[in-house]
C-alpha atoms as a PDB file:
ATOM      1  CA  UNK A   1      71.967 -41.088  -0.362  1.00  0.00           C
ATOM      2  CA  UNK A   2      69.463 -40.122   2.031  1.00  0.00           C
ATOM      3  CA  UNK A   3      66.233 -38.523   0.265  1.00  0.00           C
ATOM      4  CA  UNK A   4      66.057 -35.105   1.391  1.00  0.00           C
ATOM      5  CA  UNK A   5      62.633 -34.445   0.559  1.00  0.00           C
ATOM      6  CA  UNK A   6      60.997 -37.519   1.757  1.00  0.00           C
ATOM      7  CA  UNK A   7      59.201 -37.793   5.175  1.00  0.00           C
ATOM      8  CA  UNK A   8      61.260 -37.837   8.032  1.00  0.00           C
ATOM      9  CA  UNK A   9      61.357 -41.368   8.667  1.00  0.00           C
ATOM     10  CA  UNK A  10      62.095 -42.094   4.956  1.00  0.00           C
ATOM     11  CA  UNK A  11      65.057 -39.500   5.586  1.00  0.00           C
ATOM     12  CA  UNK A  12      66.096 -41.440   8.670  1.00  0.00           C
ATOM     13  CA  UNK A  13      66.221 -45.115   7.123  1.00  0.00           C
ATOM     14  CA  UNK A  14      67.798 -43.581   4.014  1.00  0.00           C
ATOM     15  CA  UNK A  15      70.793 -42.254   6.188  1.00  0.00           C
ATOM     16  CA  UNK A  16      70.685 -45.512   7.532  1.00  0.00           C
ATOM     17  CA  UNK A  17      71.165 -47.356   4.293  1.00  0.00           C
ATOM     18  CA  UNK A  18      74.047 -45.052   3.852  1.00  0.00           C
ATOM     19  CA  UNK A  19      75.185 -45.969   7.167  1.00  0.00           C
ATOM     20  CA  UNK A  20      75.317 -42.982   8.984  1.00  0.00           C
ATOM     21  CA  UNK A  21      73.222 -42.752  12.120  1.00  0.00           C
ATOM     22  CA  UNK A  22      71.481 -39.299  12.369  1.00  0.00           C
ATOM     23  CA  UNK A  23      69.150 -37.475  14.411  1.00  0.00           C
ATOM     24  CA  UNK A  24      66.926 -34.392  14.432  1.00  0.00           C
ATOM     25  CA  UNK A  25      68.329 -31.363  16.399  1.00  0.00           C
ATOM     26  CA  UNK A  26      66.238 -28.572  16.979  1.00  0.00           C
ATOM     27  CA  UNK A  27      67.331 -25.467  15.548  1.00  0.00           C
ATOM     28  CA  UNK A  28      65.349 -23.203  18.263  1.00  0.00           C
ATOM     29  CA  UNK A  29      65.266 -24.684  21.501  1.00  0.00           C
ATOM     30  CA  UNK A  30      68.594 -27.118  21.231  1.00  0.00           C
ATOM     31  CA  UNK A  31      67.009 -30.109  21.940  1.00  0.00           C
ATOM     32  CA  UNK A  32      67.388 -33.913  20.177  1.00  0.00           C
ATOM     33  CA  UNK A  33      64.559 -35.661  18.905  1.00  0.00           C
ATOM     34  CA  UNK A  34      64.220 -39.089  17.916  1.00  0.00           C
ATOM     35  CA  UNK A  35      61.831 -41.080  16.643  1.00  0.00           C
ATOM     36  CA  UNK A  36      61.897 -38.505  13.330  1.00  0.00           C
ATOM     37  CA  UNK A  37      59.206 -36.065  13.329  1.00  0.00           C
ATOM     38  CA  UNK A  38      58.581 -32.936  11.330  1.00  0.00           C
ATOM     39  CA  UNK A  39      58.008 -30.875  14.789  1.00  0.00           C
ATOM     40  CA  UNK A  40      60.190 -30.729  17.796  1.00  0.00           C
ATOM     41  CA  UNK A  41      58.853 -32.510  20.733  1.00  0.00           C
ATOM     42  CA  UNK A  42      60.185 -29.693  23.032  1.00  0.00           C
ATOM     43  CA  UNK A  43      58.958 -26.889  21.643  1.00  0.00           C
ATOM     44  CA  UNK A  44      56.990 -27.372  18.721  1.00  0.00           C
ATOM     45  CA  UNK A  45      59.384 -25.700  15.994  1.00  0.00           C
ATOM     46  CA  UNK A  46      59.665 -27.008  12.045  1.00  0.00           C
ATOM     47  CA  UNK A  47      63.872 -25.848  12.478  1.00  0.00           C
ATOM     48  CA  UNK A  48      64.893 -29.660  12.738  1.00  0.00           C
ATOM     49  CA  UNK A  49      68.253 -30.347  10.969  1.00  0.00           C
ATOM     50  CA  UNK A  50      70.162 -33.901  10.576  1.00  0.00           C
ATOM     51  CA  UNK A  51      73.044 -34.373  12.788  1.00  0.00           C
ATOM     52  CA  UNK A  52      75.155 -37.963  13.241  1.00  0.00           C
ATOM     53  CA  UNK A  53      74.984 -39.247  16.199  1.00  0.00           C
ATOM     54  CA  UNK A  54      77.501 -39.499  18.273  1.00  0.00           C
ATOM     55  CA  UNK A  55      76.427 -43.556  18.788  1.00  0.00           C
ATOM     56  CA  UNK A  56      77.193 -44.058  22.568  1.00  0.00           C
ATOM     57  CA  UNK A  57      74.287 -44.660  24.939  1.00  0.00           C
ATOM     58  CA  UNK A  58      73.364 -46.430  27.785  1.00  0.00           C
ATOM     59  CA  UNK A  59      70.650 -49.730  28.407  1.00  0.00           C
ATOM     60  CA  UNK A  60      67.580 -47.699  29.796  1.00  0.00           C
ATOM     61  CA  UNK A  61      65.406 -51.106  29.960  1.00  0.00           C
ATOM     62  CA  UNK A  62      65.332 -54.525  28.895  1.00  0.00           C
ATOM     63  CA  UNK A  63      63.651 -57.674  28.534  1.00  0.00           C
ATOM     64  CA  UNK A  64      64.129 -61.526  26.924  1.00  0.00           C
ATOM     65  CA  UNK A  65      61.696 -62.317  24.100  1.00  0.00           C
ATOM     66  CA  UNK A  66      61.338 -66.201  24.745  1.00  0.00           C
ATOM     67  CA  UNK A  67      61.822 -68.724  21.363  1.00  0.00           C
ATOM     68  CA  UNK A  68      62.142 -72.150  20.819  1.00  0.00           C
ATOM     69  CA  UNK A  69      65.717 -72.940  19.861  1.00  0.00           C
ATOM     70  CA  UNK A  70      65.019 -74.405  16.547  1.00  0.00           C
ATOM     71  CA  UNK A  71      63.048 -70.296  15.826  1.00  0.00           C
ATOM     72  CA  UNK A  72      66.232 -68.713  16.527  1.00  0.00           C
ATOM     73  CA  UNK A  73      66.202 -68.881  20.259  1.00  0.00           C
ATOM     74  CA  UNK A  74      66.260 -65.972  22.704  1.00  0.00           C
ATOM     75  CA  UNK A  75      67.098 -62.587  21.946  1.00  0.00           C
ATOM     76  CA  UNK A  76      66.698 -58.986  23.585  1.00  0.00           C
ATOM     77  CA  UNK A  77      64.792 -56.168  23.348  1.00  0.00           C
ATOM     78  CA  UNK A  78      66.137 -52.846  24.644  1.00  0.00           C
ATOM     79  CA  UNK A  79      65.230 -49.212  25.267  1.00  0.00           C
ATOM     80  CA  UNK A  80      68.095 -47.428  24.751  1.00  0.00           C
ATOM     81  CA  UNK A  81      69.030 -44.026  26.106  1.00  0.00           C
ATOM     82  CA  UNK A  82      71.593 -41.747  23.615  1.00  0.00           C
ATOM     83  CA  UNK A  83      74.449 -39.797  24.730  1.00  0.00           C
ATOM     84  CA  UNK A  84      71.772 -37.065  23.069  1.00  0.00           C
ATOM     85  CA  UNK A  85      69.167 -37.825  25.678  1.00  0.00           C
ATOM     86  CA  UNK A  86      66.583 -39.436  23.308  1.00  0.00           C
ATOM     87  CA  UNK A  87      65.736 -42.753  24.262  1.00  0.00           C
ATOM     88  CA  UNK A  88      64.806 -45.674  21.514  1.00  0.00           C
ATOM     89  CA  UNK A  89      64.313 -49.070  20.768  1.00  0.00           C
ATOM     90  CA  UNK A  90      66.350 -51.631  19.284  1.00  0.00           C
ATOM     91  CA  UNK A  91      68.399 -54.743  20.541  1.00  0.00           C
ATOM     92  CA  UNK A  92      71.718 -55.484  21.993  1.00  0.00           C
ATOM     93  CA  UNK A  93      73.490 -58.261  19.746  1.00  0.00           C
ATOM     94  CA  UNK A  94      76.801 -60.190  20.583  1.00  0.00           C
ATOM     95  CA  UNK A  95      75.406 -60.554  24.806  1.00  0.00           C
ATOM     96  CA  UNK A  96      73.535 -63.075  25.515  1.00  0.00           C
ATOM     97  CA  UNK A  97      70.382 -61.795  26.286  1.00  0.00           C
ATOM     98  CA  UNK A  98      70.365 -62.838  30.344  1.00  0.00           C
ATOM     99  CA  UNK A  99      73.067 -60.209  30.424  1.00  0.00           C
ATOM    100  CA  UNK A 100      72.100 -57.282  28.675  1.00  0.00           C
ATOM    101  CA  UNK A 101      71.831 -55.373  32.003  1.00  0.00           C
ATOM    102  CA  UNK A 102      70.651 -52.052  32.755  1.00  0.00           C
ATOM    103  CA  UNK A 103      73.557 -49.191  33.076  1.00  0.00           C
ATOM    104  CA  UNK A 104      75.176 -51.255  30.370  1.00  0.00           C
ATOM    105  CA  UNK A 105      77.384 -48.949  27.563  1.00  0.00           C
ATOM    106  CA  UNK A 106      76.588 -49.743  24.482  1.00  0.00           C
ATOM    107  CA  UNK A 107      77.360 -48.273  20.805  1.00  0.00           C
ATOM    108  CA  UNK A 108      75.495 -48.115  17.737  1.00  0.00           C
ATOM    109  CA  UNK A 109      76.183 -50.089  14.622  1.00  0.00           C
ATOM    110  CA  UNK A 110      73.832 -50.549  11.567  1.00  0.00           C
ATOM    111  CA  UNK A 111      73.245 -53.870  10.567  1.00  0.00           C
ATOM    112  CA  UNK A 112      72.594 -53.941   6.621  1.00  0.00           C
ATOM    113  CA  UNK A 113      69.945 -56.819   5.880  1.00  0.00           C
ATOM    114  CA  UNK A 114      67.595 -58.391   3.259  1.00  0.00           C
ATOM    115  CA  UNK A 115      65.266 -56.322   4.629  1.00  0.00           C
ATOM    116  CA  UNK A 116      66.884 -53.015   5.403  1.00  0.00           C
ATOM    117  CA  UNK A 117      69.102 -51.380   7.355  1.00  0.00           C
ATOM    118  CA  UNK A 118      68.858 -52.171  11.465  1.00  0.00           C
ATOM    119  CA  UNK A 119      69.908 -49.864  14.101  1.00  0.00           C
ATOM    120  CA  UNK A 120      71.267 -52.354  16.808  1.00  0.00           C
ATOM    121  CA  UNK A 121      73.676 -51.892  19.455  1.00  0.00           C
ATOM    122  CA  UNK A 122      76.613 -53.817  20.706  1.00  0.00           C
ATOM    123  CA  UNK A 123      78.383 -53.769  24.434  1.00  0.00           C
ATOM    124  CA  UNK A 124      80.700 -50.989  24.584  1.00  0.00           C
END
């Protein structure tokens, strides 16, 4: 379970490991915030509560990060925008990465690794 009193990234990869995706909401002014902070970006309030995302979002930007084949070839890097409005990045897996295409719908999963939990998304 997520560590409640750890900092707010902590909080956010703990979720994570959980698998639940969750973001900040402000309590004052409404408005989602991600990456996790301990003060709303919009209007500066502490009254940030967990909520699960709803997962759905939209390819904002992309690009191809070049590798030799026998490295793991080519893969994607995306920015992300959120149902929410927040924007983030990640990757989208199971596309090849020519085709990961701005406007795309996408969803969130959470990959569990040897490493940690990933947020990656997948072609809705």
């Amino acid at each position: 379970m997520a560590n409640e009193g750890a900092g707010p990234d902590a909080v956010f990869r703990g979720h994570l490991k959980d698998g639940r995706f969750m973001i900040q909401k402000c309590g004052k002014c409404g408005e989602f915030v991600f990456y996790p902070r301990l003060l709303c970006t919009g209007c500066g309030a502490s009254a940030l509560e967990w909520q699960a995302a709803d997962g759905g979002g939209t390819v904002y930007s992309t690009t191809i990060v070049r590798r030799k084949p026998d490295a793991g070839g080519d893969y994607n890097v995306a920015i992300v925008e959120l149902k929410e409005g927040p924007r983030l990045m990640s990757r989208v897996v199971d596309v090849p990465p020519a085709e990961v295409a701005i406007g795309m719908p996408v969803r969130a999963d959470i990959e569990q690794t040897a490493n940690g939990p990933l947020l990656i998304f997948r072609k809705a």
